[in-house]
Protein backbone atom coordinates (compact mmCIF):
# COMPACT_ATOMS: atom_id res chain seq x y z
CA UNK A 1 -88.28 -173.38 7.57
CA UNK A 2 -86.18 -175.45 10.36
CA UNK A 3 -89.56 -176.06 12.55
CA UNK A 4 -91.63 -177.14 9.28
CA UNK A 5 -88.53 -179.71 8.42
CA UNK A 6 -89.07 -181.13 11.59
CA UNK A 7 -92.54 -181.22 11.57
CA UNK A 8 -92.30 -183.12 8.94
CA UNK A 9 -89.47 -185.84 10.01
CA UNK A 10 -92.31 -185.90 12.83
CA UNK A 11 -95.42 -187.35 10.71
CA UNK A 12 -98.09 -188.00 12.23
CA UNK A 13 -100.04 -185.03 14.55
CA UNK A 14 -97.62 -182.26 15.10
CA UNK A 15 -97.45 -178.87 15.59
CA UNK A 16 -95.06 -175.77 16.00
CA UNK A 17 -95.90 -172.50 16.89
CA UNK A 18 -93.68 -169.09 17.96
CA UNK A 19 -94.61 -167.30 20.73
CA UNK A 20 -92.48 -165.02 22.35
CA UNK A 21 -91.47 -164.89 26.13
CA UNK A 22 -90.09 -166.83 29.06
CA UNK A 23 -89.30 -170.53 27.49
CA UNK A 24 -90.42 -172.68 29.85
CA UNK A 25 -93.26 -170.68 30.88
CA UNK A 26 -94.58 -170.73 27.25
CA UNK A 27 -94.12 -174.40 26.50
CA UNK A 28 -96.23 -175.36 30.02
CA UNK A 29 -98.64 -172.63 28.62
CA UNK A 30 -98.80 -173.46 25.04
CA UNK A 31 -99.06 -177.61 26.15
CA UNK A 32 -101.80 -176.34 28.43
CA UNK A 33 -104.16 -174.41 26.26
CA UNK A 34 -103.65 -177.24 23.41
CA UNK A 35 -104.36 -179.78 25.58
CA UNK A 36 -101.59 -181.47 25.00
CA UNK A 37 -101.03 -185.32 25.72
CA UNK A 38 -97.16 -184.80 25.76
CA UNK A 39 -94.80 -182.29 25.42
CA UNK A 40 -91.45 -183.52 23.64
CA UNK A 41 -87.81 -181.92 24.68
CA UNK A 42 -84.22 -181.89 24.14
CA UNK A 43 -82.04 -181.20 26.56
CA UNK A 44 -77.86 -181.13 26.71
CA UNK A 45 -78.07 -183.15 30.01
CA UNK A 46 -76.23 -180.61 32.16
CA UNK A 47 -76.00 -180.53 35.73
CA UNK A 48 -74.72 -179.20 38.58
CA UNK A 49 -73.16 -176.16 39.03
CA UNK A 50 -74.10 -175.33 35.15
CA UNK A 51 -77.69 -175.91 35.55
CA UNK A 52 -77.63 -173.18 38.41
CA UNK A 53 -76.00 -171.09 36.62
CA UNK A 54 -77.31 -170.90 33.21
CA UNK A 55 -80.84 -172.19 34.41
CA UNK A 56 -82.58 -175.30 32.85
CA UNK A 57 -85.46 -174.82 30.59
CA UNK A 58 -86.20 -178.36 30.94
CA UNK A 59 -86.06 -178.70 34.27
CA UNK A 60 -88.57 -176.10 34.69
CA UNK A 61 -91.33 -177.81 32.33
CA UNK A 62 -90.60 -180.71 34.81
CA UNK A 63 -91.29 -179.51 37.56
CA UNK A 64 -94.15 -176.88 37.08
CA UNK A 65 -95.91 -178.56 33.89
CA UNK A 66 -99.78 -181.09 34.11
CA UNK A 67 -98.50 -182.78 30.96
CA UNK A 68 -96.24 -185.36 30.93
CA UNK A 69 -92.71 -184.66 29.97
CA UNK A 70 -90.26 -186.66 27.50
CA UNK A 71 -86.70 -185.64 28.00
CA UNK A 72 -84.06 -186.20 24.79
CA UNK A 73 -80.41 -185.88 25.67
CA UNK A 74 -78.70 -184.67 22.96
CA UNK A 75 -75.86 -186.74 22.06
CA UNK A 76 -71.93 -185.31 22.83
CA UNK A 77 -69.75 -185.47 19.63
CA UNK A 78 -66.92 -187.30 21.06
C-alpha cells in the first residue's frame, strides 16, 4: 500500500517492485535490467564515522551503478 501511494504522488512513468536481497545490489540490478534512465533515492545525509559504520546504501548505487543517480536528503526535524 505505502509503495502504490507513492507511485501515485509520482504520476507520470513509475514503477515499484520487491525483490529481496542486498539493497544496493538490487537497485543497480533492478535499474539495470529495466533499463532505467534514472534511479531516484533518499538518503539521511550521514557521514563520517556513521557511514562506515552502518554502511551507505546510497553511496554504494553511486559508486558501482551505469545509471545516473539522484540523491534526496531527507530533511532533519529541527
Amino acid at each position: 500500500k505505502y509503495l502504490e501511494g507513492i507511485q501515485a504522488r509520482l504520476g507520470g512513468k513509475s514503477e515499484y517492485v520487491v525483490v529481496e536481497g542486498q539493497a544496493a545490489d538490487v537497485i543497480i540490478d533492478q535499474a539495470h535490467a529495466k533499463d532505467a534512465g534514472l534511479i531516484v533515492m533518499s538518503s539521511h545525509g550521514r557521514g563520517g564515522l556513521g557511514r562506515v559504520l552502518r554502511g551507505s546504501v546510497a553511496d554504494h548505487v553511486l559508486q558501482h551503478s551505469s545509471q545516473p543517480v539522484l540523491l534526496i536528503r531527507l530533511q532533519q526535524d529541527s
